[in-house]
N, C-alpha and C. Protein backbone atom coordinates (compact mmCIF):
# COMPACT_ATOMS: atom_id res chain seq x y z
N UNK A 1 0.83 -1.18 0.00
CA UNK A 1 0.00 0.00 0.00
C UNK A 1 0.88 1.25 0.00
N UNK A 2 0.08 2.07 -0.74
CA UNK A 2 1.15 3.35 -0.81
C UNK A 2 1.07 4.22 0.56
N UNK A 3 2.45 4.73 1.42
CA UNK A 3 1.88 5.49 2.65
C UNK A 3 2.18 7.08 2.25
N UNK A 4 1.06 7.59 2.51
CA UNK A 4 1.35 9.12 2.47
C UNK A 4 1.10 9.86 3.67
N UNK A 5 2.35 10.80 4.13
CA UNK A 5 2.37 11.62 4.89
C UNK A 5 1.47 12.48 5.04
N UNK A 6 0.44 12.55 4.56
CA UNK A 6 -0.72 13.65 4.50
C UNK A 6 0.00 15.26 4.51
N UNK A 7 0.83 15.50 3.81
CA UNK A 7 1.57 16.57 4.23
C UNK A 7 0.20 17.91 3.35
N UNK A 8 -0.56 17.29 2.10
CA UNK A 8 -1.41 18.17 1.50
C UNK A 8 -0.78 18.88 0.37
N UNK A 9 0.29 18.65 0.12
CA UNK A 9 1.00 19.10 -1.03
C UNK A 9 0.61 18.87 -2.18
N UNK A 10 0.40 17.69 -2.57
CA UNK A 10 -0.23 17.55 -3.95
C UNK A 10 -1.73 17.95 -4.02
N UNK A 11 -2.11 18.04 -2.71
CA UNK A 11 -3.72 18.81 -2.98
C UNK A 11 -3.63 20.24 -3.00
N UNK A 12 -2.73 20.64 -2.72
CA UNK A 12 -1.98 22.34 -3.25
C UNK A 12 -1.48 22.37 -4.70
N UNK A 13 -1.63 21.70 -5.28
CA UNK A 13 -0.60 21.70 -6.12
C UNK A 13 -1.16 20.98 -7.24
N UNK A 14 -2.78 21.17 -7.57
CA UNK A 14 -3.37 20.35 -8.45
C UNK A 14 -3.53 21.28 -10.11
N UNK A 15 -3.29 22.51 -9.79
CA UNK A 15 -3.63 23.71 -10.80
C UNK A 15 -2.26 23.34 -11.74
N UNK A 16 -1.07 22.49 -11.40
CA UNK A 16 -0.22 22.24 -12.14
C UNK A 16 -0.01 21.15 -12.62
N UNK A 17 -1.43 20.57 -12.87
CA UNK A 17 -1.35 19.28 -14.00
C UNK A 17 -2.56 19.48 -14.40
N UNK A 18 -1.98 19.40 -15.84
CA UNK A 18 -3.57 18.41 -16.99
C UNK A 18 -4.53 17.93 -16.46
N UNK A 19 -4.07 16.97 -15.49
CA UNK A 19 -5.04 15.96 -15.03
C UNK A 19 -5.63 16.13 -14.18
N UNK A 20 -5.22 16.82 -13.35
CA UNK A 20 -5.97 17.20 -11.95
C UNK A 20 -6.58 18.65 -11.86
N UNK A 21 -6.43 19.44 -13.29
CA UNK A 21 -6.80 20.58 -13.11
C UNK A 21 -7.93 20.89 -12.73
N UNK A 22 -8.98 20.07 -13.22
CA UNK A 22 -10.19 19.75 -12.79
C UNK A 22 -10.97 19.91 -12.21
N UNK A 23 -9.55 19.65 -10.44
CA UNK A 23 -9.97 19.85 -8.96
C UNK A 23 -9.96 20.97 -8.55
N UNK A 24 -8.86 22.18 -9.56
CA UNK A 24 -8.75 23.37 -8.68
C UNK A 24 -10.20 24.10 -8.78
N UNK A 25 -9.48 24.83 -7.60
CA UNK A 25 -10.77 25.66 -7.03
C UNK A 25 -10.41 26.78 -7.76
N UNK A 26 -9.20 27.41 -8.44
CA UNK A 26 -8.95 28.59 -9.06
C UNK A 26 -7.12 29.07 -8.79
N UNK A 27 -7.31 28.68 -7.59
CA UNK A 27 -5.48 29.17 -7.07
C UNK A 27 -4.87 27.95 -7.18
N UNK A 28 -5.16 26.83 -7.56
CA UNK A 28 -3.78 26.20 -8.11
C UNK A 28 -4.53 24.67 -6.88
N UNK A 29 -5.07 24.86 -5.93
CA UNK A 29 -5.52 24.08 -4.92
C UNK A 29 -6.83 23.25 -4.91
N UNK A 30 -6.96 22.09 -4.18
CA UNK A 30 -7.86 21.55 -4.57
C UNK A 30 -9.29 21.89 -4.50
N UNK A 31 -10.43 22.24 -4.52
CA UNK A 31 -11.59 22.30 -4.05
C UNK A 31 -11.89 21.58 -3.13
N UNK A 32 -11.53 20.14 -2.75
CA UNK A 32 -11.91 19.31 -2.01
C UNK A 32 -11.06 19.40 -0.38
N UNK A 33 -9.94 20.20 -0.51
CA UNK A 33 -8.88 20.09 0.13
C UNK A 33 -8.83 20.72 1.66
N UNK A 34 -8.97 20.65 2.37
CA UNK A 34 -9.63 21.20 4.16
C UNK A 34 -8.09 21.53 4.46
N UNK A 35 -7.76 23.06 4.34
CA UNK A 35 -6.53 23.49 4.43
C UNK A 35 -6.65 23.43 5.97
N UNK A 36 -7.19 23.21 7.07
CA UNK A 36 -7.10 23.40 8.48
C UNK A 36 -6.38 22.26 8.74
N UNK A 37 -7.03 20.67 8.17
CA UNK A 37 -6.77 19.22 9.04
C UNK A 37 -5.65 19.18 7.81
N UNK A 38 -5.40 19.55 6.35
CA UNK A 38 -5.04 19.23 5.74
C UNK A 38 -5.19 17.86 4.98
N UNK A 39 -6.87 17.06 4.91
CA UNK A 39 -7.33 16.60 4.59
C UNK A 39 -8.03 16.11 3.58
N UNK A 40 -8.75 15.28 2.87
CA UNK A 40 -9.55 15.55 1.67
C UNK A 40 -11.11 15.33 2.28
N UNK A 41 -11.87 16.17 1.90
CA UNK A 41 -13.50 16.41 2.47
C UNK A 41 -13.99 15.36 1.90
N UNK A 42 -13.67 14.94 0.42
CA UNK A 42 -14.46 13.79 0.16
C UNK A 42 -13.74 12.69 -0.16
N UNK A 43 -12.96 12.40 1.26
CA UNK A 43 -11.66 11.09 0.87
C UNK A 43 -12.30 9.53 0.13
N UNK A 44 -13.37 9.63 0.99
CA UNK A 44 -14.39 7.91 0.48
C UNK A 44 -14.61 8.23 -0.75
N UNK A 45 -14.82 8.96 -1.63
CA UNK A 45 -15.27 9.78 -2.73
C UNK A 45 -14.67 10.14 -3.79
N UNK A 46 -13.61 10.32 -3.32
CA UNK A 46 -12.05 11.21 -4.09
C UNK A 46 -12.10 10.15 -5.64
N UNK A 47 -12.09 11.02 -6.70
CA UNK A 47 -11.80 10.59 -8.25
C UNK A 47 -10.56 9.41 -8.19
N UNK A 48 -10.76 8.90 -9.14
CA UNK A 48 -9.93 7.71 -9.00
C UNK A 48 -8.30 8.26 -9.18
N UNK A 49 -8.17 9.14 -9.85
CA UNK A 49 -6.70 9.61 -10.14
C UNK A 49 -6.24 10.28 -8.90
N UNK A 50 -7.00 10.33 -8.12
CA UNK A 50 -6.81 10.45 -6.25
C UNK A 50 -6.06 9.35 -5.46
N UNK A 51 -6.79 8.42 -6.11
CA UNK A 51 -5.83 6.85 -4.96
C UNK A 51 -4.84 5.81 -5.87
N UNK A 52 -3.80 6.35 -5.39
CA UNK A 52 -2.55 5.74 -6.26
C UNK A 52 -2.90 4.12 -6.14
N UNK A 53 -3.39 3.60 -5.24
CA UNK A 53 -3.41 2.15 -5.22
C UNK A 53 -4.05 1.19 -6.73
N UNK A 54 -5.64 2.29 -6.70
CA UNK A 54 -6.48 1.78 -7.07
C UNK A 54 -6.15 2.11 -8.57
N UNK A 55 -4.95 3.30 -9.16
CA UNK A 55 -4.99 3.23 -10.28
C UNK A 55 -4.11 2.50 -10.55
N UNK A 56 -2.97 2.35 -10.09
CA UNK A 56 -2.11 0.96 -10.08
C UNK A 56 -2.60 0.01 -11.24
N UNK A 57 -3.66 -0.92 -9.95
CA UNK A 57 -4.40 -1.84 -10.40
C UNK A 57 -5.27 -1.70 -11.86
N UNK A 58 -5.67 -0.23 -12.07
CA UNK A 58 -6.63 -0.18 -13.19
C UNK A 58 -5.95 0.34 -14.42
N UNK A 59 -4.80 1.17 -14.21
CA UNK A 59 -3.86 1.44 -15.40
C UNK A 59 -2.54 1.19 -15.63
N UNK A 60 -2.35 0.91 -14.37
CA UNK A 60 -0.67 0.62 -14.73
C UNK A 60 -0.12 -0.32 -14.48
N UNK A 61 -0.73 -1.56 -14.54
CA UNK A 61 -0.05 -2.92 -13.84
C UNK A 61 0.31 -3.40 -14.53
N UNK A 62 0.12 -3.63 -16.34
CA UNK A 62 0.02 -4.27 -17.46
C UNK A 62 1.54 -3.59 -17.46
N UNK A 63 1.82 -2.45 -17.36
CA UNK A 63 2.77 -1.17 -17.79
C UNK A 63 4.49 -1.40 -16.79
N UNK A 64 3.85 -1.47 -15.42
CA UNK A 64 5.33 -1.59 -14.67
C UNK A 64 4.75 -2.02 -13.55
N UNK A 65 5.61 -2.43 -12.70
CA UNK A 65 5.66 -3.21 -11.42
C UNK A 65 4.73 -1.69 -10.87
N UNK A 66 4.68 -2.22 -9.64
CA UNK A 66 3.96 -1.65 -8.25
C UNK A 66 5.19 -0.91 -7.90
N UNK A 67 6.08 -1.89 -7.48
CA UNK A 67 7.33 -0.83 -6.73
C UNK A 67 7.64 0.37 -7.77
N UNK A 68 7.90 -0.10 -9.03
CA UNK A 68 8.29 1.30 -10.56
C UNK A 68 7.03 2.41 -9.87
N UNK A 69 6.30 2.51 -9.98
CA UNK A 69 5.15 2.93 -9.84
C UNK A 69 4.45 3.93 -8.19
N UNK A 70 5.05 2.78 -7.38
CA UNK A 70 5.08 3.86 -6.38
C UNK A 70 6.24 4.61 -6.17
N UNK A 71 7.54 4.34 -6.20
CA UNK A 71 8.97 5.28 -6.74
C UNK A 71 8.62 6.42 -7.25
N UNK A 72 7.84 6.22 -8.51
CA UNK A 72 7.73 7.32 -9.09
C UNK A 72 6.89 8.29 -8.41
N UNK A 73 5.75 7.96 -7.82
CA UNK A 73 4.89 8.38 -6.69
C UNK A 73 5.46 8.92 -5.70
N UNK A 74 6.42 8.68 -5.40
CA UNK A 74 7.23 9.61 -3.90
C UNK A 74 8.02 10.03 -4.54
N UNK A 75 8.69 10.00 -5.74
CA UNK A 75 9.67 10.79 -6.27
C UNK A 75 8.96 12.33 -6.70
N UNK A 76 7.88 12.04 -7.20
CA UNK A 76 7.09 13.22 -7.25
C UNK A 76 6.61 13.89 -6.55
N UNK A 77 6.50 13.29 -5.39
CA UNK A 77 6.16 13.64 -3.85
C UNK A 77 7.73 14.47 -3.56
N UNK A 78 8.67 13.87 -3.16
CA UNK A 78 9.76 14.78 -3.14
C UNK A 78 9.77 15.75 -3.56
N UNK A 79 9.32 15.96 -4.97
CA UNK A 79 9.68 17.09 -5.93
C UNK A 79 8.80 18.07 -5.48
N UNK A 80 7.48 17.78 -5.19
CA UNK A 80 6.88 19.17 -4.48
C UNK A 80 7.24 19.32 -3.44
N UNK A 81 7.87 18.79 -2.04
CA UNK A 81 8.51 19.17 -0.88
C UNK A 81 9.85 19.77 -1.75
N UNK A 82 10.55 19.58 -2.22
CA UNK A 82 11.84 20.35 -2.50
C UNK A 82 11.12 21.76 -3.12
N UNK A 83 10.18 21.59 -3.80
CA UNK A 83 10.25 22.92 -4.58
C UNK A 83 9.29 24.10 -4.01
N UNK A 84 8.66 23.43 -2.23
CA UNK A 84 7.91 24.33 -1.72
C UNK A 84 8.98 24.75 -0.46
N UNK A 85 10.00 24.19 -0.55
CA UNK A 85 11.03 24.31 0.76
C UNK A 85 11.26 26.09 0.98
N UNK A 86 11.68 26.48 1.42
CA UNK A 86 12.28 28.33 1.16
C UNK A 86 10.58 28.99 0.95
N UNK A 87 9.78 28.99 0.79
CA UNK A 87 8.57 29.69 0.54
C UNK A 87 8.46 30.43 1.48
């Protein structure tokens, strides 16, 4: 299972993809995103491109391992902690 720090970064940080643009509310952040708990309001709910597990299984298993796959998942995770560091 993938573990995430709930740090809320990638739910800050949805206005900078294609794919998730979707979610912003306008500033780059999610609509769904409870900047207090740093939470998602509709976690049971959340679009499938929300739960790394479940897309795994539905798009990318044919494609690369689980481990390829979550790597890349915290590597990208890194990349928004490095690039919100100094703010």
């Amino acid at each position: 299972m993938f573990v995430c720090d709930k740090c809320g970064l990638c739910c800050m940080s949805v206005g900078q993809s294609d794919v998730y643009k979707i979610l912003d509310r306008g500033d780059g952040i999610c609509q769904y995103f409870d900047e207090n708990s740093n939470l998602c309001l509709i976690y049971e709910n959340r679009p499938l491109f929300c739960k790394v597990d479940e897309m795994y299984e539905i798009c990318f298993k044919d494609k690369i391992t689980k481990e390829e796959y979550y790597n890349l998942n915290y590597k990208s995770c890194s990349k928004l902690k490095e690039n919100t560091q100094g703010r």
